[in-house]
PDB file of N, CA and C in Angstrom:
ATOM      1  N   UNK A   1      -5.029 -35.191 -26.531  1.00  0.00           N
ATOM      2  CA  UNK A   1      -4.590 -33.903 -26.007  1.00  0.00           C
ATOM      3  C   UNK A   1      -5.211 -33.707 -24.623  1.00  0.00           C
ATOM      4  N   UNK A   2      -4.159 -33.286 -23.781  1.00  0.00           N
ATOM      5  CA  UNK A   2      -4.538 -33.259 -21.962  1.00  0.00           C
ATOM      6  C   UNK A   2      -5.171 -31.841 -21.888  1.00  0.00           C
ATOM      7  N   UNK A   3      -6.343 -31.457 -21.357  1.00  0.00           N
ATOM      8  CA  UNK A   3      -6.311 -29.973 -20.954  1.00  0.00           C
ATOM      9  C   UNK A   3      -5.991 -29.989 -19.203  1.00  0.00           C
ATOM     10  N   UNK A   4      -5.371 -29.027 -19.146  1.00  0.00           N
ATOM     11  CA  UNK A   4      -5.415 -28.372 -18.112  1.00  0.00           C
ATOM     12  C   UNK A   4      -6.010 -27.661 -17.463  1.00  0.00           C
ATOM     13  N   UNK A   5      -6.166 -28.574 -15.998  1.00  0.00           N
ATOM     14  CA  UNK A   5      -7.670 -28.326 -15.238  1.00  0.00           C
ATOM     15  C   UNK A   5      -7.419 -26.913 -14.978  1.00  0.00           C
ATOM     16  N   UNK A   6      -6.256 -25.884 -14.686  1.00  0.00           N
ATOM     17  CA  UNK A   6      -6.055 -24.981 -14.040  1.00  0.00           C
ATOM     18  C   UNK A   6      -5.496 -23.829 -14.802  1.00  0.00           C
ATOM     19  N   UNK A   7      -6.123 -23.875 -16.284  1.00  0.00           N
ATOM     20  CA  UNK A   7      -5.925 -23.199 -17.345  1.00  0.00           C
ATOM     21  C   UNK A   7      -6.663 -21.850 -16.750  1.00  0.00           C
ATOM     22  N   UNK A   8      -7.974 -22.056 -16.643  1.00  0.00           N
ATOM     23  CA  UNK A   8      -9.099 -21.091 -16.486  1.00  0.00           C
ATOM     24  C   UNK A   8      -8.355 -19.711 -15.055  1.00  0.00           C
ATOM     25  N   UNK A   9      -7.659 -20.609 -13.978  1.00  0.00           N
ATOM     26  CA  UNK A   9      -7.439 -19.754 -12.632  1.00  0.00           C
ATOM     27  C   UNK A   9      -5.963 -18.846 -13.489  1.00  0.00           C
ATOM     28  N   UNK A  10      -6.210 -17.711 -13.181  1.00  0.00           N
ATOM     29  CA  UNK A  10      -4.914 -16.762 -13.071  1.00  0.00           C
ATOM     30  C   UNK A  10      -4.015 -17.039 -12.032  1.00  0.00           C
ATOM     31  N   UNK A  11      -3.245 -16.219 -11.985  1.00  0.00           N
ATOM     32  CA  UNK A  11      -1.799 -16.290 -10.921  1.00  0.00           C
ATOM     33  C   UNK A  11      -2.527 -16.232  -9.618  1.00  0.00           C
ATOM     34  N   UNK A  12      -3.265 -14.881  -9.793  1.00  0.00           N
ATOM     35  CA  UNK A  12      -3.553 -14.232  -8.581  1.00  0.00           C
ATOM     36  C   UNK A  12      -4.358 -14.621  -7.499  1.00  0.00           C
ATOM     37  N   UNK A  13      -5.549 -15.118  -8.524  1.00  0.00           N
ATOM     38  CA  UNK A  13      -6.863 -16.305  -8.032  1.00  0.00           C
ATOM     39  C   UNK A  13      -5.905 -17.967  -7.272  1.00  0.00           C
ATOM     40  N   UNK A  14      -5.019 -18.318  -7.743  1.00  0.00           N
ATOM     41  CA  UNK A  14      -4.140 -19.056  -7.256  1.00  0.00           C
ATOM     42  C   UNK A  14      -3.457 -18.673  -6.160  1.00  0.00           C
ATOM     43  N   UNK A  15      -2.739 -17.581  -6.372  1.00  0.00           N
ATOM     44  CA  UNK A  15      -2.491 -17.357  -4.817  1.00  0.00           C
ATOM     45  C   UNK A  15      -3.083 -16.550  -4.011  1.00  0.00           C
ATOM     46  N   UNK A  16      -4.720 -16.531  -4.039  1.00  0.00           N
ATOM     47  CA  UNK A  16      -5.299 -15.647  -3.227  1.00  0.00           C
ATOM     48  C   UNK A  16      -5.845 -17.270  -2.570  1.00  0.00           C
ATOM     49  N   UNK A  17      -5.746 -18.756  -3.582  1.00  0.00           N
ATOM     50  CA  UNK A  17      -6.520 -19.516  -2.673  1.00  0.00           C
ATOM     51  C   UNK A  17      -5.298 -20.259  -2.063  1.00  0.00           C
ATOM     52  N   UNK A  18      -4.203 -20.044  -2.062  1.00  0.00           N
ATOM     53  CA  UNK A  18      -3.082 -21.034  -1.273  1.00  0.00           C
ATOM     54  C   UNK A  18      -3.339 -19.649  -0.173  1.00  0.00           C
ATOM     55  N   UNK A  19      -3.487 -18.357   0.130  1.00  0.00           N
ATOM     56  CA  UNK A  19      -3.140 -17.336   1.140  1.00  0.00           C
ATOM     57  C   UNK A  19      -4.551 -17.822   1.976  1.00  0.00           C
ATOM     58  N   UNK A  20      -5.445 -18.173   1.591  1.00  0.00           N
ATOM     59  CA  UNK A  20      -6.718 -18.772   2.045  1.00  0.00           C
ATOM     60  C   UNK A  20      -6.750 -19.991   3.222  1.00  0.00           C
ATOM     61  N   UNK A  21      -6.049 -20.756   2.102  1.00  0.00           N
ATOM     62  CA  UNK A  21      -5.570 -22.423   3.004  1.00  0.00           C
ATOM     63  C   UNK A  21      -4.782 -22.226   4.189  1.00  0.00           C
ATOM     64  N   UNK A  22      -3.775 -20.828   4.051  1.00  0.00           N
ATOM     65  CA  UNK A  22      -2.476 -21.010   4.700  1.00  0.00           C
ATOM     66  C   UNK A  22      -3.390 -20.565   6.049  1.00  0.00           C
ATOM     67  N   UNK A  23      -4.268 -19.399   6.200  1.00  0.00           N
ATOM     68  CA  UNK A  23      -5.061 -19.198   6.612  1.00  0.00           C
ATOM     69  C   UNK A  23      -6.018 -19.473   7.267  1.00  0.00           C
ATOM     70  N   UNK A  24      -6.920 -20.584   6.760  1.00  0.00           N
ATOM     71  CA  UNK A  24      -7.662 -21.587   7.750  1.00  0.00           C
ATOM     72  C   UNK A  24      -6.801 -22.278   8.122  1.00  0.00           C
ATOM     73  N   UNK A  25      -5.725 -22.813   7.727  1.00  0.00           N
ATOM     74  CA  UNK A  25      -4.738 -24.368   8.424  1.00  0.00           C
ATOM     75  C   UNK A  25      -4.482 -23.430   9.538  1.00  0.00           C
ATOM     76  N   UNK A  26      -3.975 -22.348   9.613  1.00  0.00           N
ATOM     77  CA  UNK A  26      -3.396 -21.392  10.967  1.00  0.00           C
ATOM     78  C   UNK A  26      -4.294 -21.291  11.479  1.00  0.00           C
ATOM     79  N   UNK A  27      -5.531 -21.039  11.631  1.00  0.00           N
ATOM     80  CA  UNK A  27      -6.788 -20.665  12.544  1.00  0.00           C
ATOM     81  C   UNK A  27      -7.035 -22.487  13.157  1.00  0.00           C
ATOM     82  N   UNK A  28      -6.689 -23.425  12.059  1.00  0.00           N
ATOM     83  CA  UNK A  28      -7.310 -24.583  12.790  1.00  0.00           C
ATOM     84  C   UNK A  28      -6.311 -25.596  13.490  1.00  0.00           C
ATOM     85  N   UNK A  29      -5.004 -24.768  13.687  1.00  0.00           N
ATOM     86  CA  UNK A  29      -4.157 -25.129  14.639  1.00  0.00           C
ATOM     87  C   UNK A  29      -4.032 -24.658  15.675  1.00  0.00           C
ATOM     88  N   UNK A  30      -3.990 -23.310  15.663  1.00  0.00           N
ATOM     89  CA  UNK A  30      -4.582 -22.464  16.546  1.00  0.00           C
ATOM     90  C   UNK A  30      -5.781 -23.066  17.515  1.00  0.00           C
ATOM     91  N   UNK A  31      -6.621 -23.298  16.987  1.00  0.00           N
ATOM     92  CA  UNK A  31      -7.890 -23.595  17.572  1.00  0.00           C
ATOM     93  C   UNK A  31      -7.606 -25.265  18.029  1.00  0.00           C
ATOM     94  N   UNK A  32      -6.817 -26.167  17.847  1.00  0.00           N
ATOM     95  CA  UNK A  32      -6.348 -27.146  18.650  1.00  0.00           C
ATOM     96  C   UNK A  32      -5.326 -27.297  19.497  1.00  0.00           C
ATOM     97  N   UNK A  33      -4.656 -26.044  19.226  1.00  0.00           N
ATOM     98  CA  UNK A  33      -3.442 -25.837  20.382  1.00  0.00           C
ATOM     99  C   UNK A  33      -4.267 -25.374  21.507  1.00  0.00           C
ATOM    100  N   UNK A  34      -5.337 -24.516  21.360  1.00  0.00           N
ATOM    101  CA  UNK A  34      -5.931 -23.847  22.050  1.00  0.00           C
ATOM    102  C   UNK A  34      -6.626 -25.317  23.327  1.00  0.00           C
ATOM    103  N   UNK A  35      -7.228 -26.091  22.516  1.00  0.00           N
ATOM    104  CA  UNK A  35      -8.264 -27.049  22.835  1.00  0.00           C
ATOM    105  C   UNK A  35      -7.420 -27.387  23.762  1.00  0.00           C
ATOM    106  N   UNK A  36      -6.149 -28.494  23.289  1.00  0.00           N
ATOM    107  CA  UNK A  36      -5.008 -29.550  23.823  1.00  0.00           C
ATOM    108  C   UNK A  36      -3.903 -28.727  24.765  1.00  0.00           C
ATOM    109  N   UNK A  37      -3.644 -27.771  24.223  1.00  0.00           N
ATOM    110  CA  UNK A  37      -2.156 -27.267  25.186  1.00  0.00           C
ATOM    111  C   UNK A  37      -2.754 -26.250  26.091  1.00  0.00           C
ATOM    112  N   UNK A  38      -4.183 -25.844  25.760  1.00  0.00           N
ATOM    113  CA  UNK A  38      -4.146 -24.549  27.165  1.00  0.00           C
ATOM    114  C   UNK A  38      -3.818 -23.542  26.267  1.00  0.00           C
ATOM    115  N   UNK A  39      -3.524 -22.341  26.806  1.00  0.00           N
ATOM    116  CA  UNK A  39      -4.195 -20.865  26.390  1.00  0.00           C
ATOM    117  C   UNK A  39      -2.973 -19.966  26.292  1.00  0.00           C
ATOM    118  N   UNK A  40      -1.653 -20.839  26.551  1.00  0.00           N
ATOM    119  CA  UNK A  40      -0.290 -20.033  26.430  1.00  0.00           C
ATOM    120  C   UNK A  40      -0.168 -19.850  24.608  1.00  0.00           C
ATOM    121  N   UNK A  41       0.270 -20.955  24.784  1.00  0.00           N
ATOM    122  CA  UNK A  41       0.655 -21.037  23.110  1.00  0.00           C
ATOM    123  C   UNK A  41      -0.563 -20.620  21.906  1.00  0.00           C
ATOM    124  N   UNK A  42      -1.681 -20.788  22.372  1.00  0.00           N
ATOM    125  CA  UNK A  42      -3.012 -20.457  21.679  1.00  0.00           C
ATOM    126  C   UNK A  42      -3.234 -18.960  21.755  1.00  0.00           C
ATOM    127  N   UNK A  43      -2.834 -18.063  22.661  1.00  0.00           N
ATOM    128  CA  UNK A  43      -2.788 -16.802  22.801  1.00  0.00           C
ATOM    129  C   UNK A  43      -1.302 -16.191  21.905  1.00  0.00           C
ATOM    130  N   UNK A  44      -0.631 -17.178  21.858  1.00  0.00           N
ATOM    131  CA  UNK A  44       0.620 -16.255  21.003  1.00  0.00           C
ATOM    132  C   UNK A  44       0.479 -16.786  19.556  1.00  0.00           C
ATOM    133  N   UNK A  45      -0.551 -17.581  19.291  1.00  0.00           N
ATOM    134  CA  UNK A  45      -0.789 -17.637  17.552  1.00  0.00           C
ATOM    135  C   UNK A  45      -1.479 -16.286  17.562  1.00  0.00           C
ATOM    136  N   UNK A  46      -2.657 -16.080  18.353  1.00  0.00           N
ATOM    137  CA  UNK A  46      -3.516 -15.578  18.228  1.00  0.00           C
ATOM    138  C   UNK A  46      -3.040 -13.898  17.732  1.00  0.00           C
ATOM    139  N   UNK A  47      -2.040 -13.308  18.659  1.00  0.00           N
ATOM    140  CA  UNK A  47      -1.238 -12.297  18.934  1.00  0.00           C
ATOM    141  C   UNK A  47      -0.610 -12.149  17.014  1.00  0.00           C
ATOM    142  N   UNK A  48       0.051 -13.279  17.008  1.00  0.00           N
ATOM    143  CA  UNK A  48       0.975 -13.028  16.021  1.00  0.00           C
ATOM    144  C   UNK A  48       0.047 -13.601  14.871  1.00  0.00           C
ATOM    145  N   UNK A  49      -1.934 -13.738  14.704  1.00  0.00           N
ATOM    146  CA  UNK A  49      -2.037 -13.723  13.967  1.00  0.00           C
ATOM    147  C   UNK A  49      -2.729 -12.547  13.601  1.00  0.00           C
ATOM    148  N   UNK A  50      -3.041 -11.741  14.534  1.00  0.00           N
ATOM    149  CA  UNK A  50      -3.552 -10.270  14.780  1.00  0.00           C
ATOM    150  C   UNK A  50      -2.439  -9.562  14.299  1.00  0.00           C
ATOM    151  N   UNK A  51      -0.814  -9.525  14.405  1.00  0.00           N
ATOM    152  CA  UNK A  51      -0.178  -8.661  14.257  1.00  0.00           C
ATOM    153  C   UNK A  51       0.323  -8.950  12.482  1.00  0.00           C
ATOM    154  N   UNK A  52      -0.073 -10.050  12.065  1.00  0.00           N
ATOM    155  CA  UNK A  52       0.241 -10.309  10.605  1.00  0.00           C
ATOM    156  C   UNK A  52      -0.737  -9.526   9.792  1.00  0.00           C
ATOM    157  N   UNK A  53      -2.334  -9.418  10.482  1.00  0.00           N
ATOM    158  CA  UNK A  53      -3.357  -8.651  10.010  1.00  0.00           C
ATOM    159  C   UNK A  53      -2.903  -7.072   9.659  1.00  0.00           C
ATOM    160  N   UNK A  54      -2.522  -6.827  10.732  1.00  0.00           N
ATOM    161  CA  UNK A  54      -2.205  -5.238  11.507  1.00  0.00           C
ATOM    162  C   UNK A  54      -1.352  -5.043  10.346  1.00  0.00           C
ATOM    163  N   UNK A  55      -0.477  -5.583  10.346  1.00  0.00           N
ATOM    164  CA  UNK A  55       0.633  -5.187   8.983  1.00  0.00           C
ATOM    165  C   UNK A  55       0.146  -4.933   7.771  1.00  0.00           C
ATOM    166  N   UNK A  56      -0.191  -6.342   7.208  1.00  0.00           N
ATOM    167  CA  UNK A  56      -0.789  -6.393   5.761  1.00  0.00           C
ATOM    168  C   UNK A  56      -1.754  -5.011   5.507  1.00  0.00           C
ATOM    169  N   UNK A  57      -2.626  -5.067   6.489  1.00  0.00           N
ATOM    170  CA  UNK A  57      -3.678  -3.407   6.633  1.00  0.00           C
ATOM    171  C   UNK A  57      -3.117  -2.212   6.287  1.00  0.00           C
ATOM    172  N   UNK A  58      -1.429  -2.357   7.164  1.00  0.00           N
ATOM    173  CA  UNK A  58      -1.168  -1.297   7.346  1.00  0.00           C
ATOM    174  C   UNK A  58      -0.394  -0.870   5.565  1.00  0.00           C
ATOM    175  N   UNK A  59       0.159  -2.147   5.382  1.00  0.00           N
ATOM    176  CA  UNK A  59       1.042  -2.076   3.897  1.00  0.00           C
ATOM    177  C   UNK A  59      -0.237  -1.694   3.001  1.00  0.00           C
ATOM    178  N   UNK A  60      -1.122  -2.047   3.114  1.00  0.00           N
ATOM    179  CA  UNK A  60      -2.364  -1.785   1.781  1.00  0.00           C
ATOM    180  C   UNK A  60      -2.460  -0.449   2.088  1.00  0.00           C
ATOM    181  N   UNK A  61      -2.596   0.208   3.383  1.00  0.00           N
ATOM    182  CA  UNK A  61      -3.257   1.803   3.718  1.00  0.00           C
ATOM    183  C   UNK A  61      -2.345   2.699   2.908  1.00  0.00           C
ATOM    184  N   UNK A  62      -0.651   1.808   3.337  1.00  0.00           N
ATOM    185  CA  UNK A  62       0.171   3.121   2.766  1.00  0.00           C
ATOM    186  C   UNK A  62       0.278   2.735   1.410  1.00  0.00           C
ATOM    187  N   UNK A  63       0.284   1.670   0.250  1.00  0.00           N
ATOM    188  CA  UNK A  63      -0.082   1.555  -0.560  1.00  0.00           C
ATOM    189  C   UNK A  63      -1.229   2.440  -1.402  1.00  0.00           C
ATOM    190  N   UNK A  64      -1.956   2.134  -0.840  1.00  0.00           N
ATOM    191  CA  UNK A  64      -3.241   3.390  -1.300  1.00  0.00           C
ATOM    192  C   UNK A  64      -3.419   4.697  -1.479  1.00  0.00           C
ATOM    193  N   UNK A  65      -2.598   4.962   0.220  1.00  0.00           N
ATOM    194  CA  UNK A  65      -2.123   6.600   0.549  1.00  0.00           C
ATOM    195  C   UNK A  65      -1.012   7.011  -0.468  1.00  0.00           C
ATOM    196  N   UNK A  66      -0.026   6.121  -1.407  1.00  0.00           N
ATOM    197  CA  UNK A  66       0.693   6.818  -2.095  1.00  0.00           C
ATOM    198  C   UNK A  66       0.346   6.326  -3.545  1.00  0.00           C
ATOM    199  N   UNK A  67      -0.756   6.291  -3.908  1.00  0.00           N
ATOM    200  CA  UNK A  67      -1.267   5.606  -5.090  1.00  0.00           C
ATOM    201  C   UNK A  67      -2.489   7.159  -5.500  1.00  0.00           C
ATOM    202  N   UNK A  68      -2.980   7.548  -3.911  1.00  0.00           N
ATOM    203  CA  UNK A  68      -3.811   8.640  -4.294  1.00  0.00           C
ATOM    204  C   UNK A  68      -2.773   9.990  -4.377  1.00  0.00           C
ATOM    205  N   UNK A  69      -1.586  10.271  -3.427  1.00  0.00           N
ATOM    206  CA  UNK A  69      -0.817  11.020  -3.703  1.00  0.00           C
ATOM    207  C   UNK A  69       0.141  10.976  -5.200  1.00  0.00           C
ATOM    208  N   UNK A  70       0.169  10.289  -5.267  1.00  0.00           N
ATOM    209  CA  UNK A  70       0.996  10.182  -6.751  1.00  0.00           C
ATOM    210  C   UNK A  70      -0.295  10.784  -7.383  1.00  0.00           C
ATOM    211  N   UNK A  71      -1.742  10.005  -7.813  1.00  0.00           N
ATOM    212  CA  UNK A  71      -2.500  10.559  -8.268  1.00  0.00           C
ATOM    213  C   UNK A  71      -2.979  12.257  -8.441  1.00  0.00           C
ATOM    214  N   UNK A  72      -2.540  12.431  -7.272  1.00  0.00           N
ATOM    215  CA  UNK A  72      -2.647  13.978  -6.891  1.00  0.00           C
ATOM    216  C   UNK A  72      -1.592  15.004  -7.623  1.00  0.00           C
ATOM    217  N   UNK A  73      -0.403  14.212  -7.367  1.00  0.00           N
ATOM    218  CA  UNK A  73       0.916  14.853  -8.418  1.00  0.00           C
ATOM    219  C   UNK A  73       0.814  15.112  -9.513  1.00  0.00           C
ATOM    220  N   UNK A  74       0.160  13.490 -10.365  1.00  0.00           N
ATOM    221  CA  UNK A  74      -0.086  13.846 -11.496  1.00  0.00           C
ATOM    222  C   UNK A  74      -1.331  14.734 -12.427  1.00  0.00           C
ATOM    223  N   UNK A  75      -2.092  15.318 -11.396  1.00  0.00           N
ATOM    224  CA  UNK A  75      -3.477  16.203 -11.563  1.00  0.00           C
ATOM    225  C   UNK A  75      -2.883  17.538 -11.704  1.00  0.00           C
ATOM    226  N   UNK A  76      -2.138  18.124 -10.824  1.00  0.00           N
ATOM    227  CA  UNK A  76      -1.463  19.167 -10.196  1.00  0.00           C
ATOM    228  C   UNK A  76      -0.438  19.587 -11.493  1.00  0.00           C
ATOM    229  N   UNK A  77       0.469  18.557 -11.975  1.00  0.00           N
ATOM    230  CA  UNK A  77       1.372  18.511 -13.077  1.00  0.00           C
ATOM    231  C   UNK A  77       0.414  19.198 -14.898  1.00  0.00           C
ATOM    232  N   UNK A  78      -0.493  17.902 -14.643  1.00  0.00           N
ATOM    233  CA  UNK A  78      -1.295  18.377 -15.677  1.00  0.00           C
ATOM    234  C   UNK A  78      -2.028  19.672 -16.042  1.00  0.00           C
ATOM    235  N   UNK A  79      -2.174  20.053 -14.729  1.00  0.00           N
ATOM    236  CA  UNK A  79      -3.323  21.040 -14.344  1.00  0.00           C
ATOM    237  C   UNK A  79      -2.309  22.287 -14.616  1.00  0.00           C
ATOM    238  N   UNK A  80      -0.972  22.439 -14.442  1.00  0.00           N
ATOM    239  CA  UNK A  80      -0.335  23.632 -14.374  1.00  0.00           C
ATOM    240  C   UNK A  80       0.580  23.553 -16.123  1.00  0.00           C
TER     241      UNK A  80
END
């Protein structure tokens, strides 16, 4: 009987470490485009890896912001 090495990792732990990889591989291309091509193309990873940040931030904030408002609804509901 085979076990499976990857029994123990959940979904999430799995794709929090492929979002990881995808992550350093982009920073360490980045950082050789930078080296080899000069500062054009190394400045527009850079840009568009700042603006992938900016987003994700921004999707979690409003995520949150309507996770505590709903929360709030349902206090308000109860409460009356």
């Amino acid at each position: 009987m085979l076990l499976n090495p990857f029994l123990p990792f959940s979904t999430a732990k799995v794709l929090g470490l492929k979002a990881t990889v995808l992550l350093l591989l982009t920073l360490l291309i980045k950082a050789r485009v930078q080296i080899v091509a000069g500062s054009a193309l190394g400045i527009f990873l850079l840009l568009l890896q700042v603006l992938v940040f900016l987003a994700v931030s921004g999707g979690l904030l409003l995520t949150a912001g309507g996770a505590a408002f709903y929360a709030t609804q349902q206090r308000r509901s109860a409460a009356a």
